[in-house]
N, C-alpha and C. Protein backbone atom coordinates (compact mmCIF):
# COMPACT_ATOMS: atom_id res chain seq x y z
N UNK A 1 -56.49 -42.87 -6.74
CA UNK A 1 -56.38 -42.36 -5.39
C UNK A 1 -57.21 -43.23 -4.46
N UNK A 2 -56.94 -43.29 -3.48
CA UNK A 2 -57.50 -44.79 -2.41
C UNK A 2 -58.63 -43.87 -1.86
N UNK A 3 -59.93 -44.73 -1.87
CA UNK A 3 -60.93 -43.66 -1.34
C UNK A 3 -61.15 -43.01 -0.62
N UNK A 4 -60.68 -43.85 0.87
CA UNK A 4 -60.81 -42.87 2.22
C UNK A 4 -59.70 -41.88 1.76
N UNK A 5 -58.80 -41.15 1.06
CA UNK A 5 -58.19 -40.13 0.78
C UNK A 5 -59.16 -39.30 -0.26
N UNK A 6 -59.47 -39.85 -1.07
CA UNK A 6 -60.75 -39.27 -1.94
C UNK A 6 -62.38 -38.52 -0.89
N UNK A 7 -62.72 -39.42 0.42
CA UNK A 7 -63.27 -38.82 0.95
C UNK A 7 -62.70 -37.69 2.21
N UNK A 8 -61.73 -37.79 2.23
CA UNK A 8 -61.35 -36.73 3.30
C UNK A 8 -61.01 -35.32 2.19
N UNK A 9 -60.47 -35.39 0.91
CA UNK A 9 -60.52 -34.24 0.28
C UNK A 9 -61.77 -33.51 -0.05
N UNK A 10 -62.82 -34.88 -0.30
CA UNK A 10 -64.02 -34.35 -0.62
C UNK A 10 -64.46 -33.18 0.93
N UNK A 11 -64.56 -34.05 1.90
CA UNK A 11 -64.69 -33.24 2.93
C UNK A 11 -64.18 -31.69 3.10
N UNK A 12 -63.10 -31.68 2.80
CA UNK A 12 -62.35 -30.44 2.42
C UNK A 12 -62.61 -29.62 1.83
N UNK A 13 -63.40 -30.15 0.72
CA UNK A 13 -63.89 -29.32 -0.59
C UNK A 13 -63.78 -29.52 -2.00
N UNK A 14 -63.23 -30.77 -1.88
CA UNK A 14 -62.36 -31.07 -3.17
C UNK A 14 -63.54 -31.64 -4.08
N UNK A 15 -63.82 -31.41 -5.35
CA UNK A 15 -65.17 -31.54 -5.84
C UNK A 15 -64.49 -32.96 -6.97
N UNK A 16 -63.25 -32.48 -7.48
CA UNK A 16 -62.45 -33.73 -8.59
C UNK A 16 -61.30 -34.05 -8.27
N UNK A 17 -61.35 -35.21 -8.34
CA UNK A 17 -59.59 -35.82 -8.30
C UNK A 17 -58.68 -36.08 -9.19
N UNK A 18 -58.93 -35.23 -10.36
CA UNK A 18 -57.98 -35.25 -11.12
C UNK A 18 -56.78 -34.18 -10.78
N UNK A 19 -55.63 -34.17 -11.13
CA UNK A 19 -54.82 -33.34 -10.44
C UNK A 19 -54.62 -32.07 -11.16
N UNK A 20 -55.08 -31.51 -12.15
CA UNK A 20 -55.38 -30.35 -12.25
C UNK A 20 -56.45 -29.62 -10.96
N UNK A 21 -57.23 -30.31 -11.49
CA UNK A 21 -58.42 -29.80 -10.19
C UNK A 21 -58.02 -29.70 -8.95
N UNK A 22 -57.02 -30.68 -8.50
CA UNK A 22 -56.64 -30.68 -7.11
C UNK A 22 -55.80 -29.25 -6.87
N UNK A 23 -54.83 -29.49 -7.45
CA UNK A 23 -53.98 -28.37 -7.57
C UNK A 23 -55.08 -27.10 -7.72
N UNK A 24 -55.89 -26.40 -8.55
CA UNK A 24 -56.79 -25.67 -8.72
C UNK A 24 -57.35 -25.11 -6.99
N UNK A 25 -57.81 -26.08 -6.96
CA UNK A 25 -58.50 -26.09 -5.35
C UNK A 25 -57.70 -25.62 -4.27
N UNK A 26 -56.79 -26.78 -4.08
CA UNK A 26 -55.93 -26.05 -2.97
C UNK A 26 -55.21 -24.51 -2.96
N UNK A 27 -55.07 -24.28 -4.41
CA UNK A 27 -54.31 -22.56 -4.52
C UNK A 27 -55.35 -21.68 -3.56
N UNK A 28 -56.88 -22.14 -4.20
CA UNK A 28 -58.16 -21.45 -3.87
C UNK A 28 -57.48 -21.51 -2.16
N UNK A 29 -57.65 -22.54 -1.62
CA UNK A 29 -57.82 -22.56 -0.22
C UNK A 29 -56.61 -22.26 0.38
N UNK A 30 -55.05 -22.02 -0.50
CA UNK A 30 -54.42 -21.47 0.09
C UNK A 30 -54.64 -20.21 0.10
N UNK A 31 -55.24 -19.76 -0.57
CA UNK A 31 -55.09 -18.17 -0.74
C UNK A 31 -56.13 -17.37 0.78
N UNK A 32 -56.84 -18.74 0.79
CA UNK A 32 -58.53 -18.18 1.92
C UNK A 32 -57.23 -18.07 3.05
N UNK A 33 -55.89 -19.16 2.97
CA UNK A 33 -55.78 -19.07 4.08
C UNK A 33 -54.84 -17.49 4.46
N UNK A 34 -54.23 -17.03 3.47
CA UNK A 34 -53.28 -15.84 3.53
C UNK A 34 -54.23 -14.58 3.42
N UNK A 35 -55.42 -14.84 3.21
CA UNK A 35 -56.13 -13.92 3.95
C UNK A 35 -56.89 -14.01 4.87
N UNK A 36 -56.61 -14.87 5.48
CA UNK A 36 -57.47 -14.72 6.86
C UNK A 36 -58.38 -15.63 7.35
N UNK A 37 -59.04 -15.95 5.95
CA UNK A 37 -60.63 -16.26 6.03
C UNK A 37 -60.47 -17.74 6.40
N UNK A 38 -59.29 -18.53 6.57
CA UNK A 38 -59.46 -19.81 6.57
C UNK A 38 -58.14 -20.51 7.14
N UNK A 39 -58.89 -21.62 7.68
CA UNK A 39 -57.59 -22.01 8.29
C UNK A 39 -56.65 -22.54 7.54
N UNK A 40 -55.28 -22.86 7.73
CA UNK A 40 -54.58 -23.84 6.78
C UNK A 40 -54.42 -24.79 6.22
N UNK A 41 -54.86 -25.04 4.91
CA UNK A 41 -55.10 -26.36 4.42
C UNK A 41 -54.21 -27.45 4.36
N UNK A 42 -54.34 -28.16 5.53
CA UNK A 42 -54.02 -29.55 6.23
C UNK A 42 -53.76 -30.46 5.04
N UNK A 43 -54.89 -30.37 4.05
CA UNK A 43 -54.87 -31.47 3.30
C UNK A 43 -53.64 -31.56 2.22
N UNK A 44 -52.64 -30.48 2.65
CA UNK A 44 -51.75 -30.54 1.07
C UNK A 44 -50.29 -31.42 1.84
N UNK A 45 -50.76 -31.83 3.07
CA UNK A 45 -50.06 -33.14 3.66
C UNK A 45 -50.05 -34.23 2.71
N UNK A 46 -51.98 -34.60 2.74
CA UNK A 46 -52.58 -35.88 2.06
C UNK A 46 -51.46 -35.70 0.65
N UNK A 47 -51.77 -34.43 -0.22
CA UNK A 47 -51.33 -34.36 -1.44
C UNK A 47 -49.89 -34.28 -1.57
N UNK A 48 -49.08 -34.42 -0.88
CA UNK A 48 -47.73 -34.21 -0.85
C UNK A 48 -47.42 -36.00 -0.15
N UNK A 49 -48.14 -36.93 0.20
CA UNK A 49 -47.76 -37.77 0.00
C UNK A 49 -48.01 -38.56 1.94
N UNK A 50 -47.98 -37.56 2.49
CA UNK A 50 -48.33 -38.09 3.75
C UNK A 50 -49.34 -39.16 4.08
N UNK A 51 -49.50 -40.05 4.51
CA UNK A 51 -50.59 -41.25 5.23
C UNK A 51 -51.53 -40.21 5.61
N UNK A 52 -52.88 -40.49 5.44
CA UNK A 52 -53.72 -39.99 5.73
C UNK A 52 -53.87 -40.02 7.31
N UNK A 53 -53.87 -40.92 8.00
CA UNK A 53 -53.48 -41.01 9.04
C UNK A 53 -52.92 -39.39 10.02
N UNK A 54 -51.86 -39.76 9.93
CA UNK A 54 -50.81 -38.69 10.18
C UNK A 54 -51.10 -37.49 9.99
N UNK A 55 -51.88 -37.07 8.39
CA UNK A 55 -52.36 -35.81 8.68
C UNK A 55 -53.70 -35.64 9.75
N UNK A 56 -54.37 -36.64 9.67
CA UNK A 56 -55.47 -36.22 10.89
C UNK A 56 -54.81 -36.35 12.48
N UNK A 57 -53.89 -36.86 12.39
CA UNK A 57 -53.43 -36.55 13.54
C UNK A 57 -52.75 -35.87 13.45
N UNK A 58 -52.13 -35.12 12.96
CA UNK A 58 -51.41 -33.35 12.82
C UNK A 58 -52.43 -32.26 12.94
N UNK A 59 -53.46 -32.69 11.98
CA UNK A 59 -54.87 -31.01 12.25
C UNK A 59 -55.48 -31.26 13.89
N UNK A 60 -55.09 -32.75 14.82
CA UNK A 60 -55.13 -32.71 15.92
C UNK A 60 -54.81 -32.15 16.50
N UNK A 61 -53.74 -32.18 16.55
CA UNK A 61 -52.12 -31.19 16.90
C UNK A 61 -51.90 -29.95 16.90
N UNK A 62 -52.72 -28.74 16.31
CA UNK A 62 -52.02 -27.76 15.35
C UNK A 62 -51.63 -26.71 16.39
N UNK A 63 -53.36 -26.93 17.64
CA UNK A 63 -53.14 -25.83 18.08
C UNK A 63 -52.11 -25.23 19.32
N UNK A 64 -51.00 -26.42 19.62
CA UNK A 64 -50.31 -25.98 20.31
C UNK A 64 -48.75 -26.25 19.77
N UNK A 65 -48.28 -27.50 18.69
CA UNK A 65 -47.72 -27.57 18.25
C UNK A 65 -46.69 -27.26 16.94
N UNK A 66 -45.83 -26.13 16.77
CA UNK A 66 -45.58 -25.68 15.80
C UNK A 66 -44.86 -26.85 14.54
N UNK A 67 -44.14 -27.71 14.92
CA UNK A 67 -44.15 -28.88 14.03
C UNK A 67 -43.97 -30.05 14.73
N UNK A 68 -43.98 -31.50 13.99
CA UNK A 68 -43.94 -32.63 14.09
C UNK A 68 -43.03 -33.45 13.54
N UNK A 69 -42.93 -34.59 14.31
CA UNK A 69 -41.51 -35.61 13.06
C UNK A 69 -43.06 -36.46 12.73
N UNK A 70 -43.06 -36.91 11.07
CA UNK A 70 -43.81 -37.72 10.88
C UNK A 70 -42.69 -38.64 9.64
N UNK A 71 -43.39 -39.67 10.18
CA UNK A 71 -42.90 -40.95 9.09
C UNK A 71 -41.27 -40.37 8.56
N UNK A 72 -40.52 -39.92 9.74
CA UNK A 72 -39.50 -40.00 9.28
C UNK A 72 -38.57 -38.44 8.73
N UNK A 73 -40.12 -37.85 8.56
CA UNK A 73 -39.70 -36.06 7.78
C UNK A 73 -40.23 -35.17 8.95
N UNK A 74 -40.10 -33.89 8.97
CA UNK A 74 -40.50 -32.76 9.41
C UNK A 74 -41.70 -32.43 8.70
N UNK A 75 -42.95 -32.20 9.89
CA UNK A 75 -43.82 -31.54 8.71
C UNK A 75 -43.96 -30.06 9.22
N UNK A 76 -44.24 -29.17 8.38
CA UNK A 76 -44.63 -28.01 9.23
C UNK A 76 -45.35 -27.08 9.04
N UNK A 77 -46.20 -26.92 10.42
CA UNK A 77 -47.31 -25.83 10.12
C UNK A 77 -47.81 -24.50 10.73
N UNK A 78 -48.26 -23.78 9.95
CA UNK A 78 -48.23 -22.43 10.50
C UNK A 78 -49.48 -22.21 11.72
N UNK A 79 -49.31 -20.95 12.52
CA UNK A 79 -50.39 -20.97 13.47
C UNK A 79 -51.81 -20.44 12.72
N UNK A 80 -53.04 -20.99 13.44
CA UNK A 80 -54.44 -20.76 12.50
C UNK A 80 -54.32 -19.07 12.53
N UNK A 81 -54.75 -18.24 11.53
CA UNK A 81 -54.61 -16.74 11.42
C UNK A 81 -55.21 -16.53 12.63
N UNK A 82 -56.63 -16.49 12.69
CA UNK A 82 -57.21 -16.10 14.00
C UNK A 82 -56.52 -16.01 15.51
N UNK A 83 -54.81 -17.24 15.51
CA UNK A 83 -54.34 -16.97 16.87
C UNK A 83 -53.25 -16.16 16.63
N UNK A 84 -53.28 -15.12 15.68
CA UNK A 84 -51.59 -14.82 15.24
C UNK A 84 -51.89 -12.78 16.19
């Protein structure tokens, strides 16, 4: 995994990059997000293949934009719980 992607997961929370662990993690942080406690994890852009790039400029984006064309695909994201 290319590092500056290794450090933006770390940032996230991501403690290993092996892909058990990854996978592991993000369920965790999807779940914070279907209850409430957390916003939507941006990063399963990075892990689904998106330019890192692009996703930081999408968690730019979120709060008025319901989706985006990136590199060609639709990405799409839900509103943060707190504005629903």
């Amino acid at each position: 995994m290319d590092p500056e992607n290794q450090r933006f997961l770390k940032h996230c929370g991501y403690s290993s990059f092996q892909i058990q662990n990854i996978l592991y993690t993000l369920k965790n942080r999807y779940r914070l997000y279907k209850a409430g406690q957390a916003d939507f994890p941006h990063e399963l852009g990075l892990i689904l293949g998106y330019p890192l790039c692009d996703v930081i400029g999408f968690i730019k984006k979120t709060d008025k934009i319901v989706y985006i064309a990136v590199t060609g695909k639709f990405m799409i994201t839900f509103p943060r719980r707190k504005d629903l």
